[in-house]
Protein backbone atom coordinates (compact mmCIF):
# COMPACT_ATOMS: atom_id res chain seq x y z
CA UNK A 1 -33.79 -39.32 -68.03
CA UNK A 2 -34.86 -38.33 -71.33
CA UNK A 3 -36.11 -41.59 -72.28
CA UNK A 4 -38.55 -41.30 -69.46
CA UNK A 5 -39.87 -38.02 -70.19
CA UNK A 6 -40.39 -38.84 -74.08
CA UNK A 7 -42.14 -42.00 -72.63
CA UNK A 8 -43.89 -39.69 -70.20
CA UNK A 9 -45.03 -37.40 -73.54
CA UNK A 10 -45.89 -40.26 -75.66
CA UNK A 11 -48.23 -41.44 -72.65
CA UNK A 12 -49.82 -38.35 -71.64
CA UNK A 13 -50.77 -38.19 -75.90
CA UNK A 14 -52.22 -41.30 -75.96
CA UNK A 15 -54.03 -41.32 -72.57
CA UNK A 16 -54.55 -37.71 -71.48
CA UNK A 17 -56.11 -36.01 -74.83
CA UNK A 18 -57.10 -39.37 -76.20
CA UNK A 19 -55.18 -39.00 -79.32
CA UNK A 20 -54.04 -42.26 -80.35
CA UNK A 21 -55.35 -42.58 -83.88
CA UNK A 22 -57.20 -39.99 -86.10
CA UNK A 23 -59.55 -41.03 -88.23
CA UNK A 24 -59.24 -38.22 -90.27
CA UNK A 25 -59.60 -38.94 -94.45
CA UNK A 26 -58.88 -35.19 -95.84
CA UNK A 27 -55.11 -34.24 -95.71
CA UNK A 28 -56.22 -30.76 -94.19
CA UNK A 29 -58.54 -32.63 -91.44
CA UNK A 30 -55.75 -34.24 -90.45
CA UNK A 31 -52.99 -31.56 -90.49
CA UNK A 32 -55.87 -29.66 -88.19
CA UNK A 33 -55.80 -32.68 -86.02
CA UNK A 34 -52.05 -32.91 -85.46
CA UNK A 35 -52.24 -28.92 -84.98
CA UNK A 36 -54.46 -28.93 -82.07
CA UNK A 37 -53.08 -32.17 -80.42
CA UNK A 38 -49.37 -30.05 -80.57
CA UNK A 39 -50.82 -27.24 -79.02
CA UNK A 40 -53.07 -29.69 -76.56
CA UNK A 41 -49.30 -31.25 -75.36
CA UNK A 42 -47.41 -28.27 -75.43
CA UNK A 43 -50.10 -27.06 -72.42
CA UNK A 44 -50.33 -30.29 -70.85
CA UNK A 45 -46.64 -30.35 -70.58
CA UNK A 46 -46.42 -26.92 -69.21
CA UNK A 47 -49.00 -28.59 -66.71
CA UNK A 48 -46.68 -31.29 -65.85
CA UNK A 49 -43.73 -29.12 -65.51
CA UNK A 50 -45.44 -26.68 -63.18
CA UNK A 51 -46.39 -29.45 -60.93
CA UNK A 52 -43.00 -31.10 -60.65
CA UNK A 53 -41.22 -28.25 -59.93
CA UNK A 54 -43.65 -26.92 -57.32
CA UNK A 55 -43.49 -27.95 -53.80
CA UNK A 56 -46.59 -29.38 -52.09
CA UNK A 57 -44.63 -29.42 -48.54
CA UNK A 58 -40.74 -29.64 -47.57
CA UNK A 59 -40.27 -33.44 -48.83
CA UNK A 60 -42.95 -33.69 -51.87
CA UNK A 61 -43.93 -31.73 -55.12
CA UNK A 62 -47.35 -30.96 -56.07
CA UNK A 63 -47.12 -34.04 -58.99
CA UNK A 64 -47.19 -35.97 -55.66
CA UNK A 65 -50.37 -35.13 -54.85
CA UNK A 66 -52.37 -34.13 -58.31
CA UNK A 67 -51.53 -35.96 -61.41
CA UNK A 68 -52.03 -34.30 -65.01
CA UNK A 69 -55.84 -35.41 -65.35
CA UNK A 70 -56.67 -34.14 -61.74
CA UNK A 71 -55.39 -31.05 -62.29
CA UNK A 72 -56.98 -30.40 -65.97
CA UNK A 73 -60.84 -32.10 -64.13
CA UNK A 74 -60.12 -29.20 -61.49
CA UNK A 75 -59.75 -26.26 -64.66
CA UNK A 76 -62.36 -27.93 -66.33
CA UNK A 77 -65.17 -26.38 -63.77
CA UNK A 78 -63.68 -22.99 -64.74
CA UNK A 79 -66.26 -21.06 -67.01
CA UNK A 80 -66.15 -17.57 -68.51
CA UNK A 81 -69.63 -16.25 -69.18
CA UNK A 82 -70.43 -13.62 -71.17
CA UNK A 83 -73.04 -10.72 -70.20
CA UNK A 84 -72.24 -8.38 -72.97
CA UNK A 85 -70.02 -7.68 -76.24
CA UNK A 86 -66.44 -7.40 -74.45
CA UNK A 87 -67.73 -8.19 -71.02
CA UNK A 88 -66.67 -11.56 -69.34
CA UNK A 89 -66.83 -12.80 -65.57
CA UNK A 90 -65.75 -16.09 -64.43
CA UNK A 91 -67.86 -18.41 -62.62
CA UNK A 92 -67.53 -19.27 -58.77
CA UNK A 93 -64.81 -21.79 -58.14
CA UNK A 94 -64.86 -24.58 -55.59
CA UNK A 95 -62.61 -24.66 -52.48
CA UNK A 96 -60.28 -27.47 -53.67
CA UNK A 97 -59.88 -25.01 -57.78
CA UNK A 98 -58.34 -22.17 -55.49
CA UNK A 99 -56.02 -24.54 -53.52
CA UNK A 100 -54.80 -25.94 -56.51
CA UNK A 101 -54.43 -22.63 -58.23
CA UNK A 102 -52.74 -21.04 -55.47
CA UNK A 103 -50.73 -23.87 -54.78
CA UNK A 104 -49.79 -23.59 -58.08
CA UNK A 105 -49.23 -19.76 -57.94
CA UNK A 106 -51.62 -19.51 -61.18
CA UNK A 107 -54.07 -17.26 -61.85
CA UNK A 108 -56.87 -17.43 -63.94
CA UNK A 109 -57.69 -13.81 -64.22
């Protein structure tokens, strides 16, 4: 079982944030690389754990029915604008963004 999900990891870092070499030539570029591609896993594993622990319906779990990339494409639309020093609103979301959401049981707000 662990096996898998280090597999799983591995996968979702290679495929998911694109992260499968760096490129990087300055020691600091590159510790600022791994940085942000820990953080970028640690959320996309939250992700993944909230959606296979979450039940879609009585025999399948939401991983069923969105995988990792759906489900970050969906949060992607979300936008925060700005109208004024310390004053933020979110964009409109689409139907299928609050069915995921609430499916969920995140909020964005």
């Amino acid at each position: 079982k662990n096996r898998d999900e280090i597999e799983q990891y591995f996968d979702h870092f290679k495929n998911t944030i694109d992260a499968a070499c760096s490129h990087m030539q300055r020691e600091e570029s590159l510790e600022g690389w791994m940085f942000i591609n820990h953080i970028s896993m640690q959320i996309i594993y939250r992700l993944f754990r909230i959606l296979k622990t979450i039940p879609l319906n009585k025999k399948q779990m939401l991983i069923h029915k969105y995988s990792i990339n759906d489900a970050i494409e969906h949060m992607k639309s979300i936008k925060q604008i700005r109208f004024a020093p310390g004053e933020f609103v979110f964009s409109e979301m689409n139907k299928s963004t609050k069915i995921l959401l609430n499916q969920m049981k995140t909020s964005i707000i």
